[in-house]
Protein backbone atom coordinates (compact mmCIF):
# COMPACT_ATOMS: atom_id res chain seq x y z
CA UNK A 1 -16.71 -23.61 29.60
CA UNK A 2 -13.82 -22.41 31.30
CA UNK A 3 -13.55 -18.59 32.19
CA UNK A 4 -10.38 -17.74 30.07
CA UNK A 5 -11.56 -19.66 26.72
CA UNK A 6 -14.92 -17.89 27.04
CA UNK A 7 -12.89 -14.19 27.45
CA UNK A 8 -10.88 -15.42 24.19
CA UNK A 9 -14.45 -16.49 22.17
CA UNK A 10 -15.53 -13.01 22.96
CA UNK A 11 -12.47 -11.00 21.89
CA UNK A 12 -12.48 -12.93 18.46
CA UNK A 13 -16.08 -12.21 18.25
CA UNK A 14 -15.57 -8.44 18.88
CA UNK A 15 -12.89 -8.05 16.50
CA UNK A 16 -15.04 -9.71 13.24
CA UNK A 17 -18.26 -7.28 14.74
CA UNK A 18 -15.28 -4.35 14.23
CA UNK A 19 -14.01 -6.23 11.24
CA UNK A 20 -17.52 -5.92 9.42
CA UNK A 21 -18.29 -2.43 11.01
CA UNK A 22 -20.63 -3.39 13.98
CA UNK A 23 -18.49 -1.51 16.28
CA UNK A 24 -16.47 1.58 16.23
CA UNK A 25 -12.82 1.77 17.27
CA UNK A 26 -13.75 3.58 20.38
CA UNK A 27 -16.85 0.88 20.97
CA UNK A 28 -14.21 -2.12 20.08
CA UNK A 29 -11.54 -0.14 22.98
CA UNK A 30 -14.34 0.30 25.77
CA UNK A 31 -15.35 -3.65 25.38
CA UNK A 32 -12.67 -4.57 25.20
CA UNK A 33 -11.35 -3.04 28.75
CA UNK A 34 -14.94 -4.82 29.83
CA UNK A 35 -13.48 -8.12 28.34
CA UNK A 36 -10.91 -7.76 30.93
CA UNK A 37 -12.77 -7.12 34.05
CA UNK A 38 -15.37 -9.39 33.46
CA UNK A 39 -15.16 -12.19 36.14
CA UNK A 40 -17.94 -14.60 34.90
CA UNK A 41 -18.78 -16.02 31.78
CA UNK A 42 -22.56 -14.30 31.78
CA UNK A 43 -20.57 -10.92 32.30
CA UNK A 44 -19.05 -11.67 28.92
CA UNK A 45 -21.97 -13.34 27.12
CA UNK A 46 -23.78 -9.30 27.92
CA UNK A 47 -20.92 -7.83 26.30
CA UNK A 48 -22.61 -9.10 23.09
CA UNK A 49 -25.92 -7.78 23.67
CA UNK A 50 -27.26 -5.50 20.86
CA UNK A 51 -24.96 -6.35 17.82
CA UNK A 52 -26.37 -8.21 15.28
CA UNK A 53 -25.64 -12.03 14.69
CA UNK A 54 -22.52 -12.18 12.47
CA UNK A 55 -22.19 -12.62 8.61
CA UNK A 56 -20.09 -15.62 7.13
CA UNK A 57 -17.12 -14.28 6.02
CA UNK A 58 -16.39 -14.82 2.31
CA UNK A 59 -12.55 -15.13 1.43
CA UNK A 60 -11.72 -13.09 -1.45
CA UNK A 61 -10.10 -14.05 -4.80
CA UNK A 62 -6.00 -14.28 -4.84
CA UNK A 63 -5.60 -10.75 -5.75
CA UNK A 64 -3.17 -9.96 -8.75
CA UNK A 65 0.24 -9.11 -8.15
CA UNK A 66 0.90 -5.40 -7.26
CA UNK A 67 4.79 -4.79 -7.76
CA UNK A 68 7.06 -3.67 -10.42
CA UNK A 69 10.16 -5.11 -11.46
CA UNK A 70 13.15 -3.10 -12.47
CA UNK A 71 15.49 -3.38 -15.08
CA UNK A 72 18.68 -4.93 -14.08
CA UNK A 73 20.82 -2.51 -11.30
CA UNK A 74 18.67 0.78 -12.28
CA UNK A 75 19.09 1.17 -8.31
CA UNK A 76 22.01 0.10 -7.64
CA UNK A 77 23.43 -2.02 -5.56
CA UNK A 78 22.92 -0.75 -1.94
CA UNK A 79 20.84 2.32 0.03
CA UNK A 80 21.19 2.58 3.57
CA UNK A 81 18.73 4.55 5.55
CA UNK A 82 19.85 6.04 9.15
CA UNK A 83 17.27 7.16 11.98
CA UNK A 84 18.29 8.83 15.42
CA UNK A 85 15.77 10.22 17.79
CA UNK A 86 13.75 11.18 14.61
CA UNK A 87 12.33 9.62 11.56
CA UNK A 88 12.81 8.40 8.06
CA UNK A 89 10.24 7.99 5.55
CA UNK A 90 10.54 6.02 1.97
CA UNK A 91 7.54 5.84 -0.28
CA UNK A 92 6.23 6.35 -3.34
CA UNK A 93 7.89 5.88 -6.72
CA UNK A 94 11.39 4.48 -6.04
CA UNK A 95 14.02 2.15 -7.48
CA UNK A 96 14.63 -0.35 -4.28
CA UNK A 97 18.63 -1.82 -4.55
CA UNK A 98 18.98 -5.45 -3.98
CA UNK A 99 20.54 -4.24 -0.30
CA UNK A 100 19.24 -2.07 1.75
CA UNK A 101 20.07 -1.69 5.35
CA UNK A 102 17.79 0.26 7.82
CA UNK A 103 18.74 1.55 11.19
CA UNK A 104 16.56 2.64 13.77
CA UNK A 105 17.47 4.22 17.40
CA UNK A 106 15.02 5.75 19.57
CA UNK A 107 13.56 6.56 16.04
CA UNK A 108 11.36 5.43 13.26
CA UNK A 109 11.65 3.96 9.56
CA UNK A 110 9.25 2.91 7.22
CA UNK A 111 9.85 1.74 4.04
CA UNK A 112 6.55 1.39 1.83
CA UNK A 113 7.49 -0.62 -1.68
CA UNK A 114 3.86 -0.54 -2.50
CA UNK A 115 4.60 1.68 -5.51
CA UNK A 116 8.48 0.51 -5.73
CA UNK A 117 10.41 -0.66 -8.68
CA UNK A 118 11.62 -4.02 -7.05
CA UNK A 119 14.78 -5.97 -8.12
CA UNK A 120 14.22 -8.98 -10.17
CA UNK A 121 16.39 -10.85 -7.89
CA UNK A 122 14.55 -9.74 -5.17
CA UNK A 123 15.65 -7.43 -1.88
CA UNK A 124 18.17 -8.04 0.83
CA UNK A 125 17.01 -5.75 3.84
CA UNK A 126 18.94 -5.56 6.84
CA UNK A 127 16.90 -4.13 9.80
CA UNK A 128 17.84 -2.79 13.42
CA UNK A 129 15.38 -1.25 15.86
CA UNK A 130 16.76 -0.12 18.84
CA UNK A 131 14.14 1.66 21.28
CA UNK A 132 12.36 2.50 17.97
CA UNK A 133 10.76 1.02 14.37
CA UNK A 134 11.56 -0.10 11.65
CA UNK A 135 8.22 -1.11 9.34
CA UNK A 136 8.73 -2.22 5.50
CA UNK A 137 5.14 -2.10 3.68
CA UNK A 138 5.01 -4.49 0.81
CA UNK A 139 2.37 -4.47 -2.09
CA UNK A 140 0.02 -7.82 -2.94
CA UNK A 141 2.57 -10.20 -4.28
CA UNK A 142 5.31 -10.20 -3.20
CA UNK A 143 6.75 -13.07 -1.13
CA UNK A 144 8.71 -12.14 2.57
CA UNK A 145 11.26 -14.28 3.94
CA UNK A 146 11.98 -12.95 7.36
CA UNK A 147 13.95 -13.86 10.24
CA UNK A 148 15.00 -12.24 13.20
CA UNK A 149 15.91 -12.09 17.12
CA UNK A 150 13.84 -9.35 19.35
CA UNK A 151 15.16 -8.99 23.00
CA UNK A 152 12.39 -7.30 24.58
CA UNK A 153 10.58 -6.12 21.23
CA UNK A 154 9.02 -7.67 18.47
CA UNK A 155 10.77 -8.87 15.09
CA UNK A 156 7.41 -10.10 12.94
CA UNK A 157 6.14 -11.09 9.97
CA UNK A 158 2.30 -10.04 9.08
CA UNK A 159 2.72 -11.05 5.56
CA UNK A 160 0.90 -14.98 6.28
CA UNK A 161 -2.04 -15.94 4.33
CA UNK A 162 -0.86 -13.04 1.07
CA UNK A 163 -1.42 -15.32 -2.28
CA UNK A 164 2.43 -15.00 -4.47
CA UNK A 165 3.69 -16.67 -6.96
CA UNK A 166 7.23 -18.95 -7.48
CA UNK A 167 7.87 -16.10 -9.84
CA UNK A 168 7.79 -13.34 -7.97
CA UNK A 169 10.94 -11.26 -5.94
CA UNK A 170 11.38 -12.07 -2.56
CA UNK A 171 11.90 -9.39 -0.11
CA UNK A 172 14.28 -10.88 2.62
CA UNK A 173 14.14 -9.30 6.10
CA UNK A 174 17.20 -10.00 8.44
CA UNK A 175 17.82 -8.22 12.00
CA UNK A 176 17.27 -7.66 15.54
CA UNK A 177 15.03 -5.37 17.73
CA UNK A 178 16.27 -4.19 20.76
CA UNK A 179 13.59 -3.09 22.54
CA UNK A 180 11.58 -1.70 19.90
CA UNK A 181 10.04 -3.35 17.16
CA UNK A 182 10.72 -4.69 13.16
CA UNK A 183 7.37 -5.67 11.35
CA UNK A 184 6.81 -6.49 7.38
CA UNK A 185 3.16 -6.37 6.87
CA UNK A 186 1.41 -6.41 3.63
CA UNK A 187 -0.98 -3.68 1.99
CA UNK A 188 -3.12 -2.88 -0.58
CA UNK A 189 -2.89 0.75 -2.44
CA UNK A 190 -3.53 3.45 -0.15
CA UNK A 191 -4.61 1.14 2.73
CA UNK A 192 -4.34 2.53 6.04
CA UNK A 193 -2.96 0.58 9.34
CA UNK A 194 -6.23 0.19 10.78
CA UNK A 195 -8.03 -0.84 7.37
CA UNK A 196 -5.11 -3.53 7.13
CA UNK A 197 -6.31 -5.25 10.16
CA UNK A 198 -9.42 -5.30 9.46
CA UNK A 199 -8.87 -6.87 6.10
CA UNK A 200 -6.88 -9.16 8.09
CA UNK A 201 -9.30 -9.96 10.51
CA UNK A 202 -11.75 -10.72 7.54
CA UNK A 203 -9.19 -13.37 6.22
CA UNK A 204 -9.07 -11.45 2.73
């Protein structure tokens, strides 16, 4: 076995020991930076001494839709938010607009619909990052159609593997990032970042 596949075997193995609590974040961090000085496979077989063989990981159920629809334009139809060396915050209990547009420069956004009233039609969202972030949160559900061009950044969708229906509002992401970053990631209610990817690691 080649050096470099056994380095990748041993990052996906320390990520599922994080994934079902084997390893602390600061544990995960230190291996990790061993991961990438190793120069031998046996150095990275040792990096798995002392954690216990792993569990099978059981996929969960297709959790139930999370969102809200609103009645017919109770948003209206458009809401732009504006960031400049600073930061913008939208969350809890809000009527989205079918178009929204969010700019970002040398700043952040983040839009969290987790508790939103969403359009039936669905929502248009037109994101720029520019040396900053733009991140839209969306609840269990909900289906994301994004597409975008990142020079230097990332423009991504986090979304894959989320269980929706034909009926449900899409949430269309359109864009650039400029150096910074756009990223539409799903979450459960009051889910944390860092809990996110670890039910993501878990394939739930």
């Amino acid at each position: 076995m080649s050096l470099e596949l056994e380095r990748e075997r041993t990052i996906q193995a320390l990520c599922s020991h994080f994934a079902q609590d084997h390893l602390t974040t600061q544990e995960l961090e230190l291996r990790f930076e061993e991961v990438y000085r190793a120069s031998s496979v046996d150095e990275l077989r040792a990096l798995m001494r002392g954690l216990p063989v792993l569990a099978p990981v059981l996929l969960s159920d297709t959790p139930l839709p999370m969102y809200t629809v609103s009645a017919p334009a109770a948003a209206g139809k458009e809401k732009r938010f504006l960031a400049i060396m600073g930061e913008v915050r939208r969350q809890g209990l809000w009527n989205v607009p079918a178009q929204v547009t969010a700019q970002a420069y040398m700043a952040a956004i983040r839009l969290d619909l987790r508790e939103a009233q969403i359009p039936e039609g669905g929502v248009d969202i037109d994101a720029r990052a520019v040396m900053g972030e733009v991140l839209i949160i969306l609840p269990p559900g909900l289906h994301a159609d994004v597409d975008g061009f990142a020079f230097m950044g990332e423009f991504s969708d986090r979304t894959a593997g989320t269980a929706t229906t034909l009926a449900a509002p899409a949430v269309r992401v359109r864009g650039d990032a400029i150096m910074g970053s756009v990223r539409v990631e799903t979450r459960l209610p009051n889910e944390g970042a860092m809990q996110a990817w670890k039910r993501r690691l878990l394939g739930k």
